[in-house]
PDB file of N, CA and C in Angstrom:
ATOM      1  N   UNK A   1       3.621   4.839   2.338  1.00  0.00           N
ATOM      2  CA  UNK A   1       3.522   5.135   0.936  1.00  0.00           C
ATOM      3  C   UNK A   1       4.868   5.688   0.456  1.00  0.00           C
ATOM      4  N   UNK A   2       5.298   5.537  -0.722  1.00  0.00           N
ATOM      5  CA  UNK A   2       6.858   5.854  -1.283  1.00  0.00           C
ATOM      6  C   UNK A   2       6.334   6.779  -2.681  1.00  0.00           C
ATOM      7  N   UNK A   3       6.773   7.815  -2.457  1.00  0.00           N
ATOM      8  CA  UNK A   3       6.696   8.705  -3.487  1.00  0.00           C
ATOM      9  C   UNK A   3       8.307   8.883  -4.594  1.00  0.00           C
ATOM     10  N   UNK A   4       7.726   9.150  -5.336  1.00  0.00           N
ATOM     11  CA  UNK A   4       8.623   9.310  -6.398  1.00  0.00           C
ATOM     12  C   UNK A   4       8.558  10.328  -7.824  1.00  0.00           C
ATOM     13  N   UNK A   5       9.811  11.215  -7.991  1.00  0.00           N
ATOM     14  CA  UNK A   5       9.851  12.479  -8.787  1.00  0.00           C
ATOM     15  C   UNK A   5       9.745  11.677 -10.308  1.00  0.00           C
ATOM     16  N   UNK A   6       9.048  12.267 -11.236  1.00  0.00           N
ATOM     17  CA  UNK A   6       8.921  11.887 -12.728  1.00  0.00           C
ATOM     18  C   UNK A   6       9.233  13.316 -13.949  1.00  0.00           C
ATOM     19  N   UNK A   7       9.134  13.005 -14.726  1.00  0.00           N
ATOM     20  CA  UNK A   7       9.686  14.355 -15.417  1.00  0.00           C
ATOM     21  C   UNK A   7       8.501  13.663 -17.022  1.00  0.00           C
ATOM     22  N   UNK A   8       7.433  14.922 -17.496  1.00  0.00           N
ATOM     23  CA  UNK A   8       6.604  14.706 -18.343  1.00  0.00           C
ATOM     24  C   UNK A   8       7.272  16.110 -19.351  1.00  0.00           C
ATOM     25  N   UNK A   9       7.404  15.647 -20.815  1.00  0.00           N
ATOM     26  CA  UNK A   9       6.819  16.358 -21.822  1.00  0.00           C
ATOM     27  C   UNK A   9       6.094  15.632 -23.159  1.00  0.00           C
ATOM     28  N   UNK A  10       4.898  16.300 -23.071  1.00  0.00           N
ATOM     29  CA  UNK A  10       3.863  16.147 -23.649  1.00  0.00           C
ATOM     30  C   UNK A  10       3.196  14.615 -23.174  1.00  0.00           C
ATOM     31  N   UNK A  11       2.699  14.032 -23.511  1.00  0.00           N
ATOM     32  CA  UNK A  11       1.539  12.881 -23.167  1.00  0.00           C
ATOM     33  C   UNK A  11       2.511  11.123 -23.434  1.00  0.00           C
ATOM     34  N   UNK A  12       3.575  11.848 -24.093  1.00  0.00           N
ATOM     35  CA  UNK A  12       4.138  10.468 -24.129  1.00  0.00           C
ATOM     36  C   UNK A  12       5.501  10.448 -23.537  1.00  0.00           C
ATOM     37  N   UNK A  13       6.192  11.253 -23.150  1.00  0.00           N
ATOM     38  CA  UNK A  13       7.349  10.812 -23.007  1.00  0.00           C
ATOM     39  C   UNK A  13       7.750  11.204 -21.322  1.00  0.00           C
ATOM     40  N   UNK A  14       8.305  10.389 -20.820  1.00  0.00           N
ATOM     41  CA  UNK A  14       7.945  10.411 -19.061  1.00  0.00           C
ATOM     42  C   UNK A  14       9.565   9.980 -18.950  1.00  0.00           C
ATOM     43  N   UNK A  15      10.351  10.550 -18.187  1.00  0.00           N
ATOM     44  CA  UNK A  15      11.327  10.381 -17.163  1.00  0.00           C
ATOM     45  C   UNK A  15      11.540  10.166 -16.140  1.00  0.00           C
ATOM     46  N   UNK A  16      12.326   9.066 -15.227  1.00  0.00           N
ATOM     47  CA  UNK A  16      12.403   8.513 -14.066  1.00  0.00           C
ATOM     48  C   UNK A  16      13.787   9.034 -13.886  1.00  0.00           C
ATOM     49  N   UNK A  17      13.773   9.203 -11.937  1.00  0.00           N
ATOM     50  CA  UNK A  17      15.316   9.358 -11.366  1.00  0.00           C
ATOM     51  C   UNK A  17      15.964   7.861 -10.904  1.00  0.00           C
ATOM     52  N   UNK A  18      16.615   7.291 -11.278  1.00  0.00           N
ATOM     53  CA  UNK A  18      17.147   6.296 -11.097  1.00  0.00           C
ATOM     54  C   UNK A  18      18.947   6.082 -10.261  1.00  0.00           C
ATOM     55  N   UNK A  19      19.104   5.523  -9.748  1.00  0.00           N
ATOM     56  CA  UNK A  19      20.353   5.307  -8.361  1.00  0.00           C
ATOM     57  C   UNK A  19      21.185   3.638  -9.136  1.00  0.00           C
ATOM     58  N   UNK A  20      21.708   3.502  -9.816  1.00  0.00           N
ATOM     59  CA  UNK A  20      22.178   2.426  -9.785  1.00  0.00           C
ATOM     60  C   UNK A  20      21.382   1.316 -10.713  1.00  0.00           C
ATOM     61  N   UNK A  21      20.720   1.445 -11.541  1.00  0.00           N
ATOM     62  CA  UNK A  21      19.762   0.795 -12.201  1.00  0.00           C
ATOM     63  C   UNK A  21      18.437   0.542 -11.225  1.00  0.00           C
ATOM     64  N   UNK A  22      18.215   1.586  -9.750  1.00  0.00           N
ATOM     65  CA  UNK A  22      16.867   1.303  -9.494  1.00  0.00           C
ATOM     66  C   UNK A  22      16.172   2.599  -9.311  1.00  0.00           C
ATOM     67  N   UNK A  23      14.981   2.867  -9.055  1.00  0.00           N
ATOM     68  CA  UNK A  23      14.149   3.895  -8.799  1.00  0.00           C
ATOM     69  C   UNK A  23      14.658   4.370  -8.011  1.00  0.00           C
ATOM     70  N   UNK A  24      14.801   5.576  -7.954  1.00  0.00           N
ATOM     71  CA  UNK A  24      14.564   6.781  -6.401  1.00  0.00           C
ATOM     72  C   UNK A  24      13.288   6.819  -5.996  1.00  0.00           C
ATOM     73  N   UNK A  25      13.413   6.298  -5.165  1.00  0.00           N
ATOM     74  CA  UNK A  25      12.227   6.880  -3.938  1.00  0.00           C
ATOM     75  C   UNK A  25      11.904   7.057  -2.966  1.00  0.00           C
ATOM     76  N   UNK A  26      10.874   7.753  -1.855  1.00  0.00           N
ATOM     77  CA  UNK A  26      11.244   8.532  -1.026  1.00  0.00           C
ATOM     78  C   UNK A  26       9.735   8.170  -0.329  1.00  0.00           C
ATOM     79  N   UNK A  27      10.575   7.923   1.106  1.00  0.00           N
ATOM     80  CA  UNK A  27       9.374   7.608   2.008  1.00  0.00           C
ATOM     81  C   UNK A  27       8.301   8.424   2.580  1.00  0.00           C
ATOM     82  N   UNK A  28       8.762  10.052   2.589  1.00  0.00           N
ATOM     83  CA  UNK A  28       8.076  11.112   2.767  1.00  0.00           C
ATOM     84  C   UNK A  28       7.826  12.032   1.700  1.00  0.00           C
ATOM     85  N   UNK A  29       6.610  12.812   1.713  1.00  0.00           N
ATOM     86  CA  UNK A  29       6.149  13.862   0.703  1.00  0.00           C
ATOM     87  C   UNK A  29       7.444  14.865   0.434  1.00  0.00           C
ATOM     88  N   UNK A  30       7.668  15.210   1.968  1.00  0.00           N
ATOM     89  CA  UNK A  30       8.820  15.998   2.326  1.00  0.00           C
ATOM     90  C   UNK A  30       9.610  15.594   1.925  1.00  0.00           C
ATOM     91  N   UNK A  31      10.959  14.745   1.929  1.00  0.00           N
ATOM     92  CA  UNK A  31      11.774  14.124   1.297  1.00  0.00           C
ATOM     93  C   UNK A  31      12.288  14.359  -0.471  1.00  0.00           C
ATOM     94  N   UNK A  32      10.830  14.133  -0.824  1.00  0.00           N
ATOM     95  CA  UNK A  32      10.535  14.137  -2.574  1.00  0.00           C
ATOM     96  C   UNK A  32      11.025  15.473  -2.696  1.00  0.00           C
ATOM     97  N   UNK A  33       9.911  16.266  -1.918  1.00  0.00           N
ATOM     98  CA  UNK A  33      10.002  17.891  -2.241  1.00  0.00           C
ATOM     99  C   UNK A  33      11.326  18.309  -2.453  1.00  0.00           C
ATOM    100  N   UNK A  34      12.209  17.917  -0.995  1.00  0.00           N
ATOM    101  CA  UNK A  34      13.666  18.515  -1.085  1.00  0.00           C
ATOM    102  C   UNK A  34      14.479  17.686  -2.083  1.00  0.00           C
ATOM    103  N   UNK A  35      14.289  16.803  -2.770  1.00  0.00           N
ATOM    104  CA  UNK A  35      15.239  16.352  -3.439  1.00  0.00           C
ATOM    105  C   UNK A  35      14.791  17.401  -5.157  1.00  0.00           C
ATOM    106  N   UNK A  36      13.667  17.236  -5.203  1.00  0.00           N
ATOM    107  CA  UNK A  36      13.203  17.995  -6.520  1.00  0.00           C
ATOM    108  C   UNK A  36      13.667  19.958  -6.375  1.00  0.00           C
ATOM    109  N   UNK A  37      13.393  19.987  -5.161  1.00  0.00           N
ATOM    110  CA  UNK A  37      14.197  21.438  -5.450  1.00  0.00           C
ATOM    111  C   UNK A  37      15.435  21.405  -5.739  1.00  0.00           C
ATOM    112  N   UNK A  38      16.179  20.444  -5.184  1.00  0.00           N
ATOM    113  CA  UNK A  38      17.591  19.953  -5.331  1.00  0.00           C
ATOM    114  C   UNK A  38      17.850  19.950  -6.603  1.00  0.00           C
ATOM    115  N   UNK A  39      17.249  19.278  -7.401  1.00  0.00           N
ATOM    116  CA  UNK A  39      17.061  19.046  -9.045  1.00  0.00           C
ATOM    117  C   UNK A  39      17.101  20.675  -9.932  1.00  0.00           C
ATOM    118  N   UNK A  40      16.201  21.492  -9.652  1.00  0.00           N
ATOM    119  CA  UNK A  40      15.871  22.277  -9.698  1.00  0.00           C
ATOM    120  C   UNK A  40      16.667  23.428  -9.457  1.00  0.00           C
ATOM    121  N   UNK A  41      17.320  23.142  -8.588  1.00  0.00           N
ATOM    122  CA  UNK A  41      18.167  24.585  -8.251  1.00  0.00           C
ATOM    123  C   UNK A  41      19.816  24.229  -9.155  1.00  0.00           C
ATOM    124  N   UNK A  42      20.305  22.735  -9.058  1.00  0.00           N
ATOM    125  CA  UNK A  42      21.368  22.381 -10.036  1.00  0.00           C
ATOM    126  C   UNK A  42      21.191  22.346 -11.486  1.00  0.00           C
ATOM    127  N   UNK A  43      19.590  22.561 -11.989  1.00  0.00           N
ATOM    128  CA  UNK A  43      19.695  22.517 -13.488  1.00  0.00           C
ATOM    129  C   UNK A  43      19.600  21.229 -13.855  1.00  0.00           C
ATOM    130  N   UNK A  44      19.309  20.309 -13.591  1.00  0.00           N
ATOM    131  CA  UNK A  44      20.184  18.914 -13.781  1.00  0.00           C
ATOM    132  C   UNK A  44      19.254  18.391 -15.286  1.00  0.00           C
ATOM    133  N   UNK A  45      17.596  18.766 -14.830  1.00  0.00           N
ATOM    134  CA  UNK A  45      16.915  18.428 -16.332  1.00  0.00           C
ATOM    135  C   UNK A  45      16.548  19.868 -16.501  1.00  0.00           C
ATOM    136  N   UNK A  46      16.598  19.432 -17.908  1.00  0.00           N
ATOM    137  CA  UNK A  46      15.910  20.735 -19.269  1.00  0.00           C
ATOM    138  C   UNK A  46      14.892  21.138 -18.554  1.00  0.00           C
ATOM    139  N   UNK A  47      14.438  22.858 -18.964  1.00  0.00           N
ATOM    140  CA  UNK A  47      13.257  23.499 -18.094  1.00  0.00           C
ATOM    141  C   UNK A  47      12.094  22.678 -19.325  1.00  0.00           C
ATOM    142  N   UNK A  48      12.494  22.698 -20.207  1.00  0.00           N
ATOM    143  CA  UNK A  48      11.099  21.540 -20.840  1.00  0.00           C
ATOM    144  C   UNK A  48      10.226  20.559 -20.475  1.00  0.00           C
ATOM    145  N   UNK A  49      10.859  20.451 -19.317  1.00  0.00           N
ATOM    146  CA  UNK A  49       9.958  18.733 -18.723  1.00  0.00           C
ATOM    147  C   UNK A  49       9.366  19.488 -17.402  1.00  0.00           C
ATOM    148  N   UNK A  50       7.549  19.015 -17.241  1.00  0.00           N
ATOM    149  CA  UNK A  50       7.065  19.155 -15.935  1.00  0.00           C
ATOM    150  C   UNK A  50       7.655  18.210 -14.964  1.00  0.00           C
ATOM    151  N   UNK A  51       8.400  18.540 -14.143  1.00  0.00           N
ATOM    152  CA  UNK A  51       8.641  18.044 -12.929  1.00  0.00           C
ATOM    153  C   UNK A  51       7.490  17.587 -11.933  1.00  0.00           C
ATOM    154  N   UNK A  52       7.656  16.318 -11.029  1.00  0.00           N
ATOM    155  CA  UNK A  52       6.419  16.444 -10.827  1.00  0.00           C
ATOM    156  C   UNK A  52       6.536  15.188  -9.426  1.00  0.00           C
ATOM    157  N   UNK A  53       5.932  15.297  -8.400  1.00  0.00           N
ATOM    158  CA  UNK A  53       5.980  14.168  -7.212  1.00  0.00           C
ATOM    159  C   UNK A  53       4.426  13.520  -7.383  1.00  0.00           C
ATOM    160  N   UNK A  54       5.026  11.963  -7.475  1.00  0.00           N
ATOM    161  CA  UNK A  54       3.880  11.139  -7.870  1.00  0.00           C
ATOM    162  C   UNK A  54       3.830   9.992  -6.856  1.00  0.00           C
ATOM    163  N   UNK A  55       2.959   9.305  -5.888  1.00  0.00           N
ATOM    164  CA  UNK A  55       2.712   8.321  -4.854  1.00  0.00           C
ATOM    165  C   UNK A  55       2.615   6.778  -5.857  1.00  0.00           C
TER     166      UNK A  55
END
């Protein structure tokens, strides 16, 4: 299964991490986790958006 980080605010508007014009994604739960703290600890998106690991 390949999991992948998304970024939600409110019901319509959804954000993807993307590498080159393709998805990031990540073969382990674990994997996801450390890349989203990664995210998280650099600031990289607005604290406005739920962050979030989705299968």
């Amino acid at each position: 299964m390949l999991y992948r980080i998304v970024g939600k605010e409110g019901p319509r508007i959804v954000i993807q991490f993307m590498k080159k014009n393709v998805e990031l994604t990540f073969r382990t739960y674990r994997e996801a986790e450390d890349y989203l703290e990664k995210i998280r600890k650099e600031k990289v998106i607005p604290g406005k958006y739920k962050l979030e690991i989705v299968a």
